[in-house]
Each structure stands twice: as C-alpha cells, then as structure tokens.
PDB file of N, CA and C in Angstrom:
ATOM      1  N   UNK A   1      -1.842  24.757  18.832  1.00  0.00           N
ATOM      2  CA  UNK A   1      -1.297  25.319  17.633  1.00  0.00           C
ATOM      3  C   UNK A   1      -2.080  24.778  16.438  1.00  0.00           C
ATOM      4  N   UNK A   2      -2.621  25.883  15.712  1.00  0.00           N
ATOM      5  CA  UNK A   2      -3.019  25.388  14.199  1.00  0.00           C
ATOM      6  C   UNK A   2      -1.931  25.586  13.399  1.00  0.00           C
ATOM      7  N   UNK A   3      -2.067  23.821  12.185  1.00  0.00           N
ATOM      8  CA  UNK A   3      -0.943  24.488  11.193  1.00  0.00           C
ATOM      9  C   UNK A   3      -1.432  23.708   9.875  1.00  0.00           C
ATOM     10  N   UNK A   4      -1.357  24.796   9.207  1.00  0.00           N
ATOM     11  CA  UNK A   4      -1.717  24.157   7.307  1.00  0.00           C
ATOM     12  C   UNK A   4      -0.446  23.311   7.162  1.00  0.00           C
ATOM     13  N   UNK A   5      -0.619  22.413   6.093  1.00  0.00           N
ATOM     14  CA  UNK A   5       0.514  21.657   5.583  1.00  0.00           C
ATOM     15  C   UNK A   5      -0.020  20.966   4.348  1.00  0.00           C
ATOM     16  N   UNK A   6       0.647  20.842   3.714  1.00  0.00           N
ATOM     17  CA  UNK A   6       0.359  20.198   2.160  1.00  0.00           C
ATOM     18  C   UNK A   6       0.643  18.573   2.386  1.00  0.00           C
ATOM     19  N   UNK A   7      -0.690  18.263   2.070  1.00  0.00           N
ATOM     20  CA  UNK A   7      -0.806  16.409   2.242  1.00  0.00           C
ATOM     21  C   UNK A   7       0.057  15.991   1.501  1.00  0.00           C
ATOM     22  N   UNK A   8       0.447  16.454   0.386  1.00  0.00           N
ATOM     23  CA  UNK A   8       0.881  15.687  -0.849  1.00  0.00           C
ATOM     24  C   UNK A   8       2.410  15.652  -0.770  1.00  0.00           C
ATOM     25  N   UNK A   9       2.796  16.557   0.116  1.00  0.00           N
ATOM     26  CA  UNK A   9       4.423  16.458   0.158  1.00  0.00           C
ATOM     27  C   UNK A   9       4.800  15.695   1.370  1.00  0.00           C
ATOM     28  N   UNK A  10       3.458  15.062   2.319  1.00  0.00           N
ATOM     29  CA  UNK A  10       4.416  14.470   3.283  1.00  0.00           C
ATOM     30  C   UNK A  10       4.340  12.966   3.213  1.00  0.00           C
ATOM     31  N   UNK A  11       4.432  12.405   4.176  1.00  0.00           N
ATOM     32  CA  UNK A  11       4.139  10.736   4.132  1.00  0.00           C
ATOM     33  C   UNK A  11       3.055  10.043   4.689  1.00  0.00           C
ATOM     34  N   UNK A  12       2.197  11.111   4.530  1.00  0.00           N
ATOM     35  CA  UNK A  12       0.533  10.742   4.700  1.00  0.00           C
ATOM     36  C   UNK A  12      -0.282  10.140   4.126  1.00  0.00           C
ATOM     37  N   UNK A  13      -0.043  10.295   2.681  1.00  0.00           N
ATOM     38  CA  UNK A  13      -0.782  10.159   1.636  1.00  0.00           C
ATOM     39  C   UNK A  13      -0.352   8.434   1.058  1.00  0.00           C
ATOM     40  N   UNK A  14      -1.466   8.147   0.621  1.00  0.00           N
ATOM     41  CA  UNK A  14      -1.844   6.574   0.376  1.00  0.00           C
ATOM     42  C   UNK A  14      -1.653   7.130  -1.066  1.00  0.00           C
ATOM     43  N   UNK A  15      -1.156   5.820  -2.001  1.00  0.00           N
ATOM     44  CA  UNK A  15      -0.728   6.000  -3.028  1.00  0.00           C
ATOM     45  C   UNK A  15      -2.094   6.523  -4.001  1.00  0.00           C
ATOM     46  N   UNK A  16      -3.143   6.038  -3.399  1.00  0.00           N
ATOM     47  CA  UNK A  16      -4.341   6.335  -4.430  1.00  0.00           C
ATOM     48  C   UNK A  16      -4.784   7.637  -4.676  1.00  0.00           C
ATOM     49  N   UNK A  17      -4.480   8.340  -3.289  1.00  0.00           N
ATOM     50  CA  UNK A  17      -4.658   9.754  -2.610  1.00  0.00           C
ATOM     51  C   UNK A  17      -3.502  10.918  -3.189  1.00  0.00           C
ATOM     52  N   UNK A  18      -1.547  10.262  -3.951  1.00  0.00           N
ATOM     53  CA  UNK A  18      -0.760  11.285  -4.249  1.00  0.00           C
ATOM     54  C   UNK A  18      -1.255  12.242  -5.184  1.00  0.00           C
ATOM     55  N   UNK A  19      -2.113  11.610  -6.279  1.00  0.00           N
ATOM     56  CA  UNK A  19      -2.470  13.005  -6.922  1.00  0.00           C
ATOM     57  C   UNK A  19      -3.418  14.583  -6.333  1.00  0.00           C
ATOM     58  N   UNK A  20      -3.949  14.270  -5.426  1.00  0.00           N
ATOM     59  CA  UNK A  20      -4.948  14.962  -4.833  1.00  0.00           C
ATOM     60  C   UNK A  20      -3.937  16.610  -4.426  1.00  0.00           C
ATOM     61  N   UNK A  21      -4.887  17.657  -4.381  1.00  0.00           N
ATOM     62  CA  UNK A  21      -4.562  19.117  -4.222  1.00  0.00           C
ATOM     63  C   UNK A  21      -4.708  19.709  -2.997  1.00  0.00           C
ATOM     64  N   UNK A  22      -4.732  18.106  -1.835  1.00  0.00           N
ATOM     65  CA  UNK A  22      -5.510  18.592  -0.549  1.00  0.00           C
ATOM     66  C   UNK A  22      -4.606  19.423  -0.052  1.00  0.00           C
ATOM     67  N   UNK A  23      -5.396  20.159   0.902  1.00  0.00           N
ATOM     68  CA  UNK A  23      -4.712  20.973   1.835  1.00  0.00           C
ATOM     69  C   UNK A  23      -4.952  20.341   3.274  1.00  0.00           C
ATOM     70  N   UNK A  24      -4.041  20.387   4.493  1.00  0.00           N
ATOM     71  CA  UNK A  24      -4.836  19.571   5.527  1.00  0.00           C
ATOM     72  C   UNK A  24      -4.530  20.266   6.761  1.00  0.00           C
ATOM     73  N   UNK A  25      -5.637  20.565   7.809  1.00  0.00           N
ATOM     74  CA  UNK A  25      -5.139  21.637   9.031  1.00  0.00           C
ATOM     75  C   UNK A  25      -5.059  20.547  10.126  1.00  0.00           C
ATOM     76  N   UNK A  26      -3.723  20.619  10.759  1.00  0.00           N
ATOM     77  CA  UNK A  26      -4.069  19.717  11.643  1.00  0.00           C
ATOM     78  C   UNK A  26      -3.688  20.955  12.979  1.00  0.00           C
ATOM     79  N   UNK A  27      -4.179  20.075  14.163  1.00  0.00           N
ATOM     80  CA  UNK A  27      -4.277  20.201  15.506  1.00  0.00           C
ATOM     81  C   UNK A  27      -3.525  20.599  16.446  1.00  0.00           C
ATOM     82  N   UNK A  28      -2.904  20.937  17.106  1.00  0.00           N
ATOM     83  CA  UNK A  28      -2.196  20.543  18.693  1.00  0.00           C
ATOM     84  C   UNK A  28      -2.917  20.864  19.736  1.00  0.00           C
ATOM     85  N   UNK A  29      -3.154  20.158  20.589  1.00  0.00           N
ATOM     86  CA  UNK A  29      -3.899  20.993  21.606  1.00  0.00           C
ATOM     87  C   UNK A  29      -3.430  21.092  22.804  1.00  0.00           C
ATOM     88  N   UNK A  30      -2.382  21.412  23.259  1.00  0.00           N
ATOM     89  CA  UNK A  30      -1.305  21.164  24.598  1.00  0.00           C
ATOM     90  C   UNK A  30      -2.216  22.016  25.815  1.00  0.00           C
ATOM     91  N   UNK A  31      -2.881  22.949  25.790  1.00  0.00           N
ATOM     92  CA  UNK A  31      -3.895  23.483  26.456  1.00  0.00           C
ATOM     93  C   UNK A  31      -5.545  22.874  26.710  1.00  0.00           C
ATOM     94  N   UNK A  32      -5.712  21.772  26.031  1.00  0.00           N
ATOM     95  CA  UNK A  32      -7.142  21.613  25.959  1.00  0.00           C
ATOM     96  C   UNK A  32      -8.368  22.553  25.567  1.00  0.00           C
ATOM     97  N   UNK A  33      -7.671  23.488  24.915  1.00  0.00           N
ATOM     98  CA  UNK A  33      -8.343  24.348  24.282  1.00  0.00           C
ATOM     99  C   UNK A  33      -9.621  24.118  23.090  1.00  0.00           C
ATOM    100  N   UNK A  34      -9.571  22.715  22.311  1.00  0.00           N
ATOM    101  CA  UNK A  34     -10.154  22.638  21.285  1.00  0.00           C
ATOM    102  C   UNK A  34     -11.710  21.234  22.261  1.00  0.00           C
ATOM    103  N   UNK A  35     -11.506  21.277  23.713  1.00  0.00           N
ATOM    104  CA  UNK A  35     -12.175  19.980  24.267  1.00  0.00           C
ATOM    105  C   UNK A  35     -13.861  20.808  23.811  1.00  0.00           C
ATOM    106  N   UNK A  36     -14.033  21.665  23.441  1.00  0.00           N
ATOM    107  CA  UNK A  36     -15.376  22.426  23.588  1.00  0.00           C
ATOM    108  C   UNK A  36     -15.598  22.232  21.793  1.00  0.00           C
ATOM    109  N   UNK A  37     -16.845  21.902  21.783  1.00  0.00           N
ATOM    110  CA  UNK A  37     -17.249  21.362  20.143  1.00  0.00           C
ATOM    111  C   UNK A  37     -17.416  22.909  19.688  1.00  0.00           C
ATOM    112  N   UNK A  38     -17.236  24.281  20.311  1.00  0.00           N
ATOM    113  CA  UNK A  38     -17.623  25.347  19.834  1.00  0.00           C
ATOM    114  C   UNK A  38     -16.352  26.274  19.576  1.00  0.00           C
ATOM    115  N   UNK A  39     -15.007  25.794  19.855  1.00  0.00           N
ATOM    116  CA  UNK A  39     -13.535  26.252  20.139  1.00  0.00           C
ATOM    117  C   UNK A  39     -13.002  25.125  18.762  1.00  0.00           C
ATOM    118  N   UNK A  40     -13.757  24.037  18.052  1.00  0.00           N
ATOM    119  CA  UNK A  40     -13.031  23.595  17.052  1.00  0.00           C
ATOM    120  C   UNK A  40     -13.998  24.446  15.697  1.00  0.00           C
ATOM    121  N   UNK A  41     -14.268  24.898  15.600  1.00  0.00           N
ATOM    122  CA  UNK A  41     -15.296  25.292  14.478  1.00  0.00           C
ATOM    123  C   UNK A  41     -14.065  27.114  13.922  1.00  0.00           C
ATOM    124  N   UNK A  42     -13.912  26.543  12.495  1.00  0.00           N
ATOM    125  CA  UNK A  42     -13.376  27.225  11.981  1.00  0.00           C
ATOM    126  C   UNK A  42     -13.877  27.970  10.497  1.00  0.00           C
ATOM    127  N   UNK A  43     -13.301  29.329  10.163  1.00  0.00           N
ATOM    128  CA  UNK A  43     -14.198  29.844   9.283  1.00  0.00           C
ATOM    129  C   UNK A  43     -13.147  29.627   7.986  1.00  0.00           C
ATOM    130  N   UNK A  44     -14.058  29.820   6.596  1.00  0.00           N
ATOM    131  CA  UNK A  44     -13.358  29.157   5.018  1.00  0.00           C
ATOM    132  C   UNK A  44     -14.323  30.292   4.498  1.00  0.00           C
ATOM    133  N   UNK A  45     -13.811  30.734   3.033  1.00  0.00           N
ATOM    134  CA  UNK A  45     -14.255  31.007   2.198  1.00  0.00           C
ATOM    135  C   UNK A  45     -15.338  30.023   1.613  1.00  0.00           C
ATOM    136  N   UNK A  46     -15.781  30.230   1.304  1.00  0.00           N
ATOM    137  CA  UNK A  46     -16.685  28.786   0.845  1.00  0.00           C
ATOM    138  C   UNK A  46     -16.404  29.252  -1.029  1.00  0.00           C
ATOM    139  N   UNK A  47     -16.161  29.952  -1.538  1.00  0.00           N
ATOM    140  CA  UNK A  47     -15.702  30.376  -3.332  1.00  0.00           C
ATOM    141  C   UNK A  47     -14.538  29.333  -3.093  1.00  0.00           C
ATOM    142  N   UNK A  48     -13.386  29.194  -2.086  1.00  0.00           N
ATOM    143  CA  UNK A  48     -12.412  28.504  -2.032  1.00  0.00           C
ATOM    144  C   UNK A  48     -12.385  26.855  -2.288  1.00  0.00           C
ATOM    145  N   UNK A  49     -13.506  26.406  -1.438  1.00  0.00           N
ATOM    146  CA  UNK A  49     -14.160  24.788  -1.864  1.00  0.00           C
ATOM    147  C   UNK A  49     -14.758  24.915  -3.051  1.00  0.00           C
ATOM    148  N   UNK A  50     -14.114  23.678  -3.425  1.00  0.00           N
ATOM    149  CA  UNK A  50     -14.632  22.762  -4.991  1.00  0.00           C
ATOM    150  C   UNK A  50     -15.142  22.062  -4.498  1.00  0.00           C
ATOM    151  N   UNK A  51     -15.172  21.083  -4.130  1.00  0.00           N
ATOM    152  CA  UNK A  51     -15.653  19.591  -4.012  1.00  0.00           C
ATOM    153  C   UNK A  51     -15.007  19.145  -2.641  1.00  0.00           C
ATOM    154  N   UNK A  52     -16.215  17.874  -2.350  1.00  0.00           N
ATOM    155  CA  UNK A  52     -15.745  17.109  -1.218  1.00  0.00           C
ATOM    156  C   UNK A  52     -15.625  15.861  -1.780  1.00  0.00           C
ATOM    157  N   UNK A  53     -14.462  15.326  -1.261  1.00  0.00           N
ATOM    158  CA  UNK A  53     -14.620  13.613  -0.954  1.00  0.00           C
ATOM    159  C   UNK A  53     -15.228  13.041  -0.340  1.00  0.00           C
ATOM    160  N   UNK A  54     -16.420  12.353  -0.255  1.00  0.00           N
ATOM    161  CA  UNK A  54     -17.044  11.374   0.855  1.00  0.00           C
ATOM    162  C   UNK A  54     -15.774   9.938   1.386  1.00  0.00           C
ATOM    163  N   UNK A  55     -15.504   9.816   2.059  1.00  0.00           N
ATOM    164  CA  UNK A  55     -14.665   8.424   2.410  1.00  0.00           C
ATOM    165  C   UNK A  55     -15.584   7.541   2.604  1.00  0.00           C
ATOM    166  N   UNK A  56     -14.975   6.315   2.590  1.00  0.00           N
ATOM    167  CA  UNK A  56     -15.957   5.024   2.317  1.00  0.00           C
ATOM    168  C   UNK A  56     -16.641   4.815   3.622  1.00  0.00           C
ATOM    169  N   UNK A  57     -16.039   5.277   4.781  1.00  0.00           N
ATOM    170  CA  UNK A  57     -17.144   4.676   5.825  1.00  0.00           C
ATOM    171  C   UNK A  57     -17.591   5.995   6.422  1.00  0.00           C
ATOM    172  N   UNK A  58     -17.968   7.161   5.592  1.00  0.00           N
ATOM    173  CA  UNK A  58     -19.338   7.606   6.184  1.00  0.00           C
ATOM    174  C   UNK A  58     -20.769   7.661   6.019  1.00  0.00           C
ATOM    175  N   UNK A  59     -21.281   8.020   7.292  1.00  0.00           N
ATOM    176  CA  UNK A  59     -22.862   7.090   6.885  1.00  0.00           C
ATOM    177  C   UNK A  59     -23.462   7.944   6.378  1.00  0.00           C
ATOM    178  N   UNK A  60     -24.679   7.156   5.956  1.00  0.00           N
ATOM    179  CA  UNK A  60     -25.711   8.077   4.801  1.00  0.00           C
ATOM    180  C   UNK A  60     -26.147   9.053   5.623  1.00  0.00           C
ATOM    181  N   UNK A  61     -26.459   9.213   7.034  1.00  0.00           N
ATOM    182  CA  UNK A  61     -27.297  10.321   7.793  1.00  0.00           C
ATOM    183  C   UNK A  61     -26.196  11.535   7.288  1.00  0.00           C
ATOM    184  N   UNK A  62     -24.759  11.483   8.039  1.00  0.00           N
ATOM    185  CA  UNK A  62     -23.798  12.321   7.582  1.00  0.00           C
ATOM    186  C   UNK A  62     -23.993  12.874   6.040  1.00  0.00           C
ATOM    187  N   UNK A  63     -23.816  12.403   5.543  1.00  0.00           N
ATOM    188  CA  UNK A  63     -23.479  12.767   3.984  1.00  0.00           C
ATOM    189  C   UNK A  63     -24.558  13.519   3.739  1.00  0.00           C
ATOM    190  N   UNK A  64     -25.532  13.192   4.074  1.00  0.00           N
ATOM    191  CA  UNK A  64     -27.391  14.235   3.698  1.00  0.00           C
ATOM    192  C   UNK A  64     -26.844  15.160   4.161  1.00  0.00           C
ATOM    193  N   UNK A  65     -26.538  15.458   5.579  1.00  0.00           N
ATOM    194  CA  UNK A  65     -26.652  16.220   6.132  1.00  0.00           C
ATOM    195  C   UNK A  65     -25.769  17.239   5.481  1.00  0.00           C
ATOM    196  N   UNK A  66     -24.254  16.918   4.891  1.00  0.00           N
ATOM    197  CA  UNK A  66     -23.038  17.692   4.546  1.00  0.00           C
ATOM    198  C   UNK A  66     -23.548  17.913   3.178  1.00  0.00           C
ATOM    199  N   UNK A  67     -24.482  17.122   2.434  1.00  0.00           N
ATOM    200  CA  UNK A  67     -25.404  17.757   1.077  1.00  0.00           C
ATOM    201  C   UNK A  67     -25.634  18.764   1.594  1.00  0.00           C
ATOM    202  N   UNK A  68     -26.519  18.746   2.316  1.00  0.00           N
ATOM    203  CA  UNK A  68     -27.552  19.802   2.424  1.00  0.00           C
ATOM    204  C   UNK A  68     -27.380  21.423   2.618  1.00  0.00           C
ATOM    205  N   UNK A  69     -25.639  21.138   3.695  1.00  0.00           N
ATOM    206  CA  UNK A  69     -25.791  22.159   4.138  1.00  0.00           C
ATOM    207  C   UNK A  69     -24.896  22.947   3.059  1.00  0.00           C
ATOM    208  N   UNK A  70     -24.439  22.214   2.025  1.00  0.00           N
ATOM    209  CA  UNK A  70     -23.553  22.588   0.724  1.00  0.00           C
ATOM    210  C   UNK A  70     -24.486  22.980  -0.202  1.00  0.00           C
ATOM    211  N   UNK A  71     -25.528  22.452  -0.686  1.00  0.00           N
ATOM    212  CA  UNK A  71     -26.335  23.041  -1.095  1.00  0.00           C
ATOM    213  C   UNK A  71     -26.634  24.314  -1.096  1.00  0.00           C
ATOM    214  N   UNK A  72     -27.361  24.503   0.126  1.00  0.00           N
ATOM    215  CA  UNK A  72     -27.970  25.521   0.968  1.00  0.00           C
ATOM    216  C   UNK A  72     -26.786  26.764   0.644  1.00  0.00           C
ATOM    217  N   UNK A  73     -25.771  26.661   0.527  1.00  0.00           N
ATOM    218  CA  UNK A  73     -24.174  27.311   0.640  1.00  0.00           C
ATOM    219  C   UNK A  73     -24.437  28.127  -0.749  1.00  0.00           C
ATOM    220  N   UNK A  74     -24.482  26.863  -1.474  1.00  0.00           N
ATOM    221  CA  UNK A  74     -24.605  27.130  -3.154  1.00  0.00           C
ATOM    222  C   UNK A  74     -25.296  27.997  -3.667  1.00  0.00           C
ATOM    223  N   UNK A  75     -27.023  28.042  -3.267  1.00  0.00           N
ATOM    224  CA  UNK A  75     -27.780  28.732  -3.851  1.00  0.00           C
ATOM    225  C   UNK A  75     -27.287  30.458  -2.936  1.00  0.00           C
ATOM    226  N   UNK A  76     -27.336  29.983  -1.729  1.00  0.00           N
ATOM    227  CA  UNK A  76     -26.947  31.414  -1.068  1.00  0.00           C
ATOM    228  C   UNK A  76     -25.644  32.525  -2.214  1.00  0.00           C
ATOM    229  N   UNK A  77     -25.194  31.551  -2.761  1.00  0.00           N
ATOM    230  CA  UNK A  77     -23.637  31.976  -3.153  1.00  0.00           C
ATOM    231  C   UNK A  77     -24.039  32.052  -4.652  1.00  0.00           C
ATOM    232  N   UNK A  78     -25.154  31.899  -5.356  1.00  0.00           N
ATOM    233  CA  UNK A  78     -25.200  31.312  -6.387  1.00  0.00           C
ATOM    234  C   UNK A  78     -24.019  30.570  -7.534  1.00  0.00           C
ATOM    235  N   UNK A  79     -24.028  29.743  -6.933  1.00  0.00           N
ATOM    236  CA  UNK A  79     -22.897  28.660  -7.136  1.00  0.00           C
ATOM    237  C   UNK A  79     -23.422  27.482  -7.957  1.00  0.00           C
ATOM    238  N   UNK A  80     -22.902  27.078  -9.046  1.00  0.00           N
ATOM    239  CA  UNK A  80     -23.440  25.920  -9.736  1.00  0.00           C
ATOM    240  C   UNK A  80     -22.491  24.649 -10.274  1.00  0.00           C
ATOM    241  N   UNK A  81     -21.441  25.122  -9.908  1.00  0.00           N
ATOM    242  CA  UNK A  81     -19.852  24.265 -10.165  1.00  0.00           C
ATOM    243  C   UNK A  81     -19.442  23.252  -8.609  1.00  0.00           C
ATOM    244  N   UNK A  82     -20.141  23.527  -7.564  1.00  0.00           N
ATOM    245  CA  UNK A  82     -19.738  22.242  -7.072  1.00  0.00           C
ATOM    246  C   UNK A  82     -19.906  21.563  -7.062  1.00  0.00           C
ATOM    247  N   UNK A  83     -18.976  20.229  -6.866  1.00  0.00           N
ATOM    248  CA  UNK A  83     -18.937  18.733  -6.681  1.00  0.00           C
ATOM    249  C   UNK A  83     -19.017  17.605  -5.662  1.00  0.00           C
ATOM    250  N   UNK A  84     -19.109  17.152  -5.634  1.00  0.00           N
ATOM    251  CA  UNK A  84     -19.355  15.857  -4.804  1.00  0.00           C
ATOM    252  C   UNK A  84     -18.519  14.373  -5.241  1.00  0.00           C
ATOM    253  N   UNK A  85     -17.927  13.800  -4.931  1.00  0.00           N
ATOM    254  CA  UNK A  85     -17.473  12.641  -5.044  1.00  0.00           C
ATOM    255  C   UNK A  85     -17.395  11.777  -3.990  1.00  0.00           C
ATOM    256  N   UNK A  86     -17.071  10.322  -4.362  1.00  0.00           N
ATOM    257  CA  UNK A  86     -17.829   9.421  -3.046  1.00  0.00           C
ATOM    258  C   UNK A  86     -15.968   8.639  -3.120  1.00  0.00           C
ATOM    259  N   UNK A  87     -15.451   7.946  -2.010  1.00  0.00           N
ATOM    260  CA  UNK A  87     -14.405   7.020  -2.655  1.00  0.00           C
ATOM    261  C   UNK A  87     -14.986   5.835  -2.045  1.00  0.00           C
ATOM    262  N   UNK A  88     -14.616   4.828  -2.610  1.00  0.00           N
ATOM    263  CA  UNK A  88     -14.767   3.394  -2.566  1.00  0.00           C
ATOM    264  C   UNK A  88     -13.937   2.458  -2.875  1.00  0.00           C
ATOM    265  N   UNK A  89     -14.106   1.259  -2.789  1.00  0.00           N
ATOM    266  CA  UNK A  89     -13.054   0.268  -3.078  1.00  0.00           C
ATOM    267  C   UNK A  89     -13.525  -0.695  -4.286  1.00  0.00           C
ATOM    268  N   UNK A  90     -12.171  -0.629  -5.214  1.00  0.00           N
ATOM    269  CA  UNK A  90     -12.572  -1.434  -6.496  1.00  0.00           C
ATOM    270  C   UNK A  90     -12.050  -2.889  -6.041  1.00  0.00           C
ATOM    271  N   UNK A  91     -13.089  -3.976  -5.822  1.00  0.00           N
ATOM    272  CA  UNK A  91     -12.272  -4.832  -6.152  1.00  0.00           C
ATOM    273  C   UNK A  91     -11.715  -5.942  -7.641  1.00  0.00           C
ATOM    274  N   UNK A  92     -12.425  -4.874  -8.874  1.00  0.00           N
ATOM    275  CA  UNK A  92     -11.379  -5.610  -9.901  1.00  0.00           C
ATOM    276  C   UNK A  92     -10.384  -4.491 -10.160  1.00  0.00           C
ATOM    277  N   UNK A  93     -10.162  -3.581  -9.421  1.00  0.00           N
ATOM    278  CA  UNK A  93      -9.008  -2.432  -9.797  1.00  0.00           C
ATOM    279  C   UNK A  93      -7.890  -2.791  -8.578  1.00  0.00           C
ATOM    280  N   UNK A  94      -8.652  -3.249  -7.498  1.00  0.00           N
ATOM    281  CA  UNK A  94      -7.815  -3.543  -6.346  1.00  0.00           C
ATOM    282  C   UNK A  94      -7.273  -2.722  -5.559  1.00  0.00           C
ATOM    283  N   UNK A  95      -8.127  -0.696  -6.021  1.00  0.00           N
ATOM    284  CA  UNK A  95      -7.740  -0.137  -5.166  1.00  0.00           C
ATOM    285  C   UNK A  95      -8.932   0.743  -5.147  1.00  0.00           C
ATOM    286  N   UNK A  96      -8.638   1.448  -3.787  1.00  0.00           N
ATOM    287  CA  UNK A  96      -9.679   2.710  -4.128  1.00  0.00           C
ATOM    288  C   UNK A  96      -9.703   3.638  -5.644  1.00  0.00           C
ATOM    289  N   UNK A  97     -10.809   3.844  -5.431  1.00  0.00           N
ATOM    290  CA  UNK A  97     -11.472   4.743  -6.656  1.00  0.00           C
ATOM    291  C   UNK A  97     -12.598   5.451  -5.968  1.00  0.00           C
ATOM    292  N   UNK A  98     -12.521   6.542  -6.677  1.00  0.00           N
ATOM    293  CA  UNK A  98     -13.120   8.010  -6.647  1.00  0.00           C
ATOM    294  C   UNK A  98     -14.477   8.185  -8.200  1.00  0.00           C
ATOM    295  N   UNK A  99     -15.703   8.396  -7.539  1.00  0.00           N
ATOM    296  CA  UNK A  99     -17.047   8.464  -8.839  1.00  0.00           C
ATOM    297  C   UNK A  99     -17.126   9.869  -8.150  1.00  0.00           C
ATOM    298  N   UNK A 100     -17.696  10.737  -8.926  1.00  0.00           N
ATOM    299  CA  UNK A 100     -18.812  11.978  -9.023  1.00  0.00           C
ATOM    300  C   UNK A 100     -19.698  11.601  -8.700  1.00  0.00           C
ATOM    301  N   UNK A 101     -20.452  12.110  -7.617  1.00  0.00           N
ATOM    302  CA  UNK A 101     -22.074  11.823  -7.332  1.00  0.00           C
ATOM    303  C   UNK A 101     -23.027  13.326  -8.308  1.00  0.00           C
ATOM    304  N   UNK A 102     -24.182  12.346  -8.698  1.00  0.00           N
ATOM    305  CA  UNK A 102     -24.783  13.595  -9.230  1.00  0.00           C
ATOM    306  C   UNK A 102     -25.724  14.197  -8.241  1.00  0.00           C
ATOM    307  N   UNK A 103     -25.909  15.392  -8.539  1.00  0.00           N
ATOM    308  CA  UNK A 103     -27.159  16.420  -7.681  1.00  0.00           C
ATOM    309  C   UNK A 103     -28.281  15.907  -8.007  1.00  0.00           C
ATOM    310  N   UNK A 104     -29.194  15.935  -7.007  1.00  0.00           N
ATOM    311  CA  UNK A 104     -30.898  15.402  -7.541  1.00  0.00           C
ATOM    312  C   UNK A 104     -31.329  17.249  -7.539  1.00  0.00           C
ATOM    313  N   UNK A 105     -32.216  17.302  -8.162  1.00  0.00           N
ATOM    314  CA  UNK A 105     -33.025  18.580  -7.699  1.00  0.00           C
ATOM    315  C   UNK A 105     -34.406  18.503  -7.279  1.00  0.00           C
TER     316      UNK A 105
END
C-alpha cells in the first residue's frame, strides 16, 4: 500500500523540522512487491518540487549526483527558481539549522 500523509500533523517531526510543508509517501509492502529497485521508482511533476533538503549525513558523491540530475530537470523545464538547502548541526544554536546552497554555473 502507498499512502501520502502530512509530516507536520503527525509525531514524526523533530521540533526543528515542525515548520516544514513536507509531504511524506510512505510504504507497506505485505507482498514484497517494492524488493525490485525498478517497482520502487515513482513518477512527480517536477513544476511541483521547490527545493530539496540535503540531511547531514549524505555524502558528497550523492548530492552531485541529485545536483545534477536537478539541474539537468531545470534547464529541460526552463526553470530558474529552484533551491537547494543543506541541514546541519549548530553547535552555538544547539540545534539543527538549514543554509541555501548556491548554484555554481
């Protein structure tokens, strides 16, 4: 079973995370239906994405790669409004925090 659910109304969300507009699809897989890397791949509007969050522990190979292929998205779409943001941990704020990464060209 796929099912949308709004992060922000349940008890998922980390206090740093309540303001956020996420939307989040989660899983069931009582069939083993999703064991094939080609049975989890799902289709989006891409006009619908704004921006991604990077989380703090993904690696730099990843992140190029999820540039790139956003990029690539962008010009196809001619798109010039998306974003990028990274989260990290403040330690004189003592919590996570969220920067804008800029585009190189």
């Amino acid at each position: 079973m796929i099912q949308w659910r709004n992060s922000a109304s349940s008890n998922i969300k980390l206090k740093d995370w309540e303001n956020e507009r996420e939307q989040r699809l989660t899983f069931s897989d009582d069939f083993n239906s999703f064991n094939k890397l080609e049975n989890r791949k799902l289709k989006y509007k891409f006009e619908d994405l704004e921006a991604i969050i990077f989380g703090m522990k993904i690696s730099m190979d990843d992140k190029a790669k999820i540039i790139e292929i956003i990029e690539s998205k962008c010009k196809a779409n001619n798109r010039t409004d998306f974003k990028f943001y990274q989260a990290y941990y403040s330690a004189s704020a003592g919590s996570m925090q969220i920067m804008e990464l800029t585009m190189f060209a």
